[in-house]
N, C-alpha and C. Protein backbone atom coordinates (compact mmCIF):
# COMPACT_ATOMS: atom_id res chain seq x y z
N UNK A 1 -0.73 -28.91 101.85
CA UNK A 1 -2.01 -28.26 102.06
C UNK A 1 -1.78 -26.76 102.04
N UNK A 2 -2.62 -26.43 101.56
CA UNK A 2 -2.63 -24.66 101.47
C UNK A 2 -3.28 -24.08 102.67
N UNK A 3 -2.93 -22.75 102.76
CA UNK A 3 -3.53 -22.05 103.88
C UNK A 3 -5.51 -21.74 103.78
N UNK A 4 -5.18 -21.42 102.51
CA UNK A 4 -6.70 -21.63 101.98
C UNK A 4 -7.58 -23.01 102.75
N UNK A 5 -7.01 -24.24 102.36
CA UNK A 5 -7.72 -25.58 102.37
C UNK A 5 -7.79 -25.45 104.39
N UNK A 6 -6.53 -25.05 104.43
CA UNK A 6 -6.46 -25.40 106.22
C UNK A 6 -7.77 -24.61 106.77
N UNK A 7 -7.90 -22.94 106.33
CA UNK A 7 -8.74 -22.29 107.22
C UNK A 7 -9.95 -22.73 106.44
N UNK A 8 -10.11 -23.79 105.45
CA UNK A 8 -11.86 -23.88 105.19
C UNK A 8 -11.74 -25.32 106.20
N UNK A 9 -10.86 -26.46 106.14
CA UNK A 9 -11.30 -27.57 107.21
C UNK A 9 -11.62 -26.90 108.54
N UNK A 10 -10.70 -25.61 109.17
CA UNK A 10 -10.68 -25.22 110.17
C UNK A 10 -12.09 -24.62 110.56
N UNK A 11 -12.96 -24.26 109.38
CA UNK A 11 -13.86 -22.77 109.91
C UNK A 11 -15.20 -24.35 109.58
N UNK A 12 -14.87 -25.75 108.77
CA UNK A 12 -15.94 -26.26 108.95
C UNK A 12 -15.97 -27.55 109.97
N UNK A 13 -14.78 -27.26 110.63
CA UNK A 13 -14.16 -28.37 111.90
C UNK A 13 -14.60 -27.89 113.52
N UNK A 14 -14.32 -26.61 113.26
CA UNK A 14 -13.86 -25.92 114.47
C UNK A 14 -14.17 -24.87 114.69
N UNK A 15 -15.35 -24.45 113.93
CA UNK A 15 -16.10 -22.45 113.67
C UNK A 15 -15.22 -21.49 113.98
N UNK A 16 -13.49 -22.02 112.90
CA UNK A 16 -13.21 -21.01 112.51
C UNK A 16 -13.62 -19.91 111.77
N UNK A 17 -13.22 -18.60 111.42
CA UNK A 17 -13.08 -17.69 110.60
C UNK A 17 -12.95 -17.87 109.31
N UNK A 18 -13.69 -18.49 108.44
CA UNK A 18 -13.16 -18.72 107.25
C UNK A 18 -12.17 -17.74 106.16
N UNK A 19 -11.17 -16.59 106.70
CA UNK A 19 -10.27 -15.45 106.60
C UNK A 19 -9.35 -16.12 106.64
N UNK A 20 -8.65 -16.24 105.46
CA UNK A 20 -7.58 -16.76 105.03
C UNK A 20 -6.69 -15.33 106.24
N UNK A 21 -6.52 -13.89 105.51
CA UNK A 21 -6.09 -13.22 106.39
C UNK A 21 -6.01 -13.09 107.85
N UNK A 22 -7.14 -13.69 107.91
CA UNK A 22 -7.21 -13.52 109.75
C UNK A 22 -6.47 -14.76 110.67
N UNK A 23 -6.30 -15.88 109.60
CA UNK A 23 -4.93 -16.60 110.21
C UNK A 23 -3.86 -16.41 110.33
N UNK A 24 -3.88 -15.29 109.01
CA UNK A 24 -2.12 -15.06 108.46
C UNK A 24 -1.36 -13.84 109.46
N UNK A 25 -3.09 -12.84 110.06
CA UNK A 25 -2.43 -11.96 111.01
C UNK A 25 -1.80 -12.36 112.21
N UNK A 26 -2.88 -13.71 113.14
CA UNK A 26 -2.45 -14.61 114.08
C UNK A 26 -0.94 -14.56 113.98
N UNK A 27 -0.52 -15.62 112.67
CA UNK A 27 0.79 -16.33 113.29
C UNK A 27 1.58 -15.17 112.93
N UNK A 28 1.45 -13.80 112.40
CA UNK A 28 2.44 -13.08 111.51
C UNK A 28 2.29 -11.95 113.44
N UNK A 29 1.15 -11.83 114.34
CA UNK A 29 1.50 -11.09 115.40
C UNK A 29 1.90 -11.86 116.26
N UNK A 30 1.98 -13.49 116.26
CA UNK A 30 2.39 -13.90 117.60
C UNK A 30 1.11 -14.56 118.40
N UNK A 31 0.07 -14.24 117.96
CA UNK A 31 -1.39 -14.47 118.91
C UNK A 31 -2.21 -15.15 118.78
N UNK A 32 -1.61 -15.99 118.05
CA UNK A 32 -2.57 -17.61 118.03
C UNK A 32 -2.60 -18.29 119.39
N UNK A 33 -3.61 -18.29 120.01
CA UNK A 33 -4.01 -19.16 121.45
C UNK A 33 -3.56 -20.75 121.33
N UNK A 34 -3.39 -21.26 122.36
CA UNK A 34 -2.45 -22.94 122.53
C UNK A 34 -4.00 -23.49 121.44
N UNK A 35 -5.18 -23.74 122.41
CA UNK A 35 -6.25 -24.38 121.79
C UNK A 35 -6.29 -24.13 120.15
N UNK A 36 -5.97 -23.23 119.75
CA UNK A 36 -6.22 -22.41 118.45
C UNK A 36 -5.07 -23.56 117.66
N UNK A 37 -4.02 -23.75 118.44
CA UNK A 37 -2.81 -24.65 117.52
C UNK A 37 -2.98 -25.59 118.03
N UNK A 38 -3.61 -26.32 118.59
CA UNK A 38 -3.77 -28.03 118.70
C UNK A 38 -5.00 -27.98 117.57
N UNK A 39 -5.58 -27.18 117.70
CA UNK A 39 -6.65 -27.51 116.24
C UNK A 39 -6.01 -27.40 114.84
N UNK A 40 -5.25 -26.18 114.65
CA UNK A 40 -4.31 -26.23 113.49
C UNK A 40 -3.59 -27.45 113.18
N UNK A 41 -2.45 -27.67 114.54
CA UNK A 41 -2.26 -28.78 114.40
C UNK A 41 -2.47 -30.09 113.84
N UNK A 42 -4.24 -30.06 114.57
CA UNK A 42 -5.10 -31.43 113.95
C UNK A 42 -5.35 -31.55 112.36
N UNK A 43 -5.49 -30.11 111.85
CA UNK A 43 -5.90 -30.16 110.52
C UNK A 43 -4.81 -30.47 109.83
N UNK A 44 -3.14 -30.02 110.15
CA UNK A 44 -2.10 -30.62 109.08
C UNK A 44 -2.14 -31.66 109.45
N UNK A 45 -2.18 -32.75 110.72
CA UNK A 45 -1.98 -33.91 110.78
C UNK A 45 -0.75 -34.10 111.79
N UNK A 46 -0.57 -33.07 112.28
CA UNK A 46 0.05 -33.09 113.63
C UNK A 46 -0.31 -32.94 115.07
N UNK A 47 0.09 -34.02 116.07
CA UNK A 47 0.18 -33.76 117.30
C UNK A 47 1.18 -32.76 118.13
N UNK A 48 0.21 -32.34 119.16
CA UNK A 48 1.68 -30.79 119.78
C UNK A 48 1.44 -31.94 121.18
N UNK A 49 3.35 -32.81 121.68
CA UNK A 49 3.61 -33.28 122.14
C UNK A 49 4.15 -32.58 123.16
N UNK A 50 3.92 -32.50 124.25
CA UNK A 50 4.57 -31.96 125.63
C UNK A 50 5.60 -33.20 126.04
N UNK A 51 7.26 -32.98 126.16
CA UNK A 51 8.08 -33.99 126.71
C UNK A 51 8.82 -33.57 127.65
N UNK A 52 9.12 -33.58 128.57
CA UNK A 52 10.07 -33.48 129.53
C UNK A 52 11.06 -33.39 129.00
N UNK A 53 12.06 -32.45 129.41
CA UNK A 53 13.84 -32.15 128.78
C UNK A 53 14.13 -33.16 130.19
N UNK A 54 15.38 -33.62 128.84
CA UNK A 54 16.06 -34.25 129.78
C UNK A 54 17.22 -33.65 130.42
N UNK A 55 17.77 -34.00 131.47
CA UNK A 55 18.51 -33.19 132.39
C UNK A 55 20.03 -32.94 131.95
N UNK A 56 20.32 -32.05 131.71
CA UNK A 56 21.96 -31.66 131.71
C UNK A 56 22.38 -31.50 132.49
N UNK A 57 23.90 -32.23 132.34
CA UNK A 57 24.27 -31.87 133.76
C UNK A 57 25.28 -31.40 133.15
């Protein structure tokens, strides 16, 4: 999937920004919000899994 296709599912999923650029500034400053990437997420077809580390000893 292209960045293109992602921010048009995104802006008609989720009233994103339809700015291809204005995603690319997000991940290129660091400042994409958690909510902002469980939606990204959703659109490639990924879950963002929280797991417990397991313990080193």
């Amino acid at each position: 999937m292209t960045m293109s296709e992602a921010v048009e599912i995104l802006a008609d999923e989720y009233g994103w920004s339809s700015s291809v650029p204005n995603l690319s500034d997000k991940l290129k400053r660091g400042s994409l919000r958690y909510g902002e990437a469980v939606e990204l997420a959703d659109v490639l077809g990924y879950d963002i899994v929280w797991q417990k580390r397991r313990e080193v000893r």
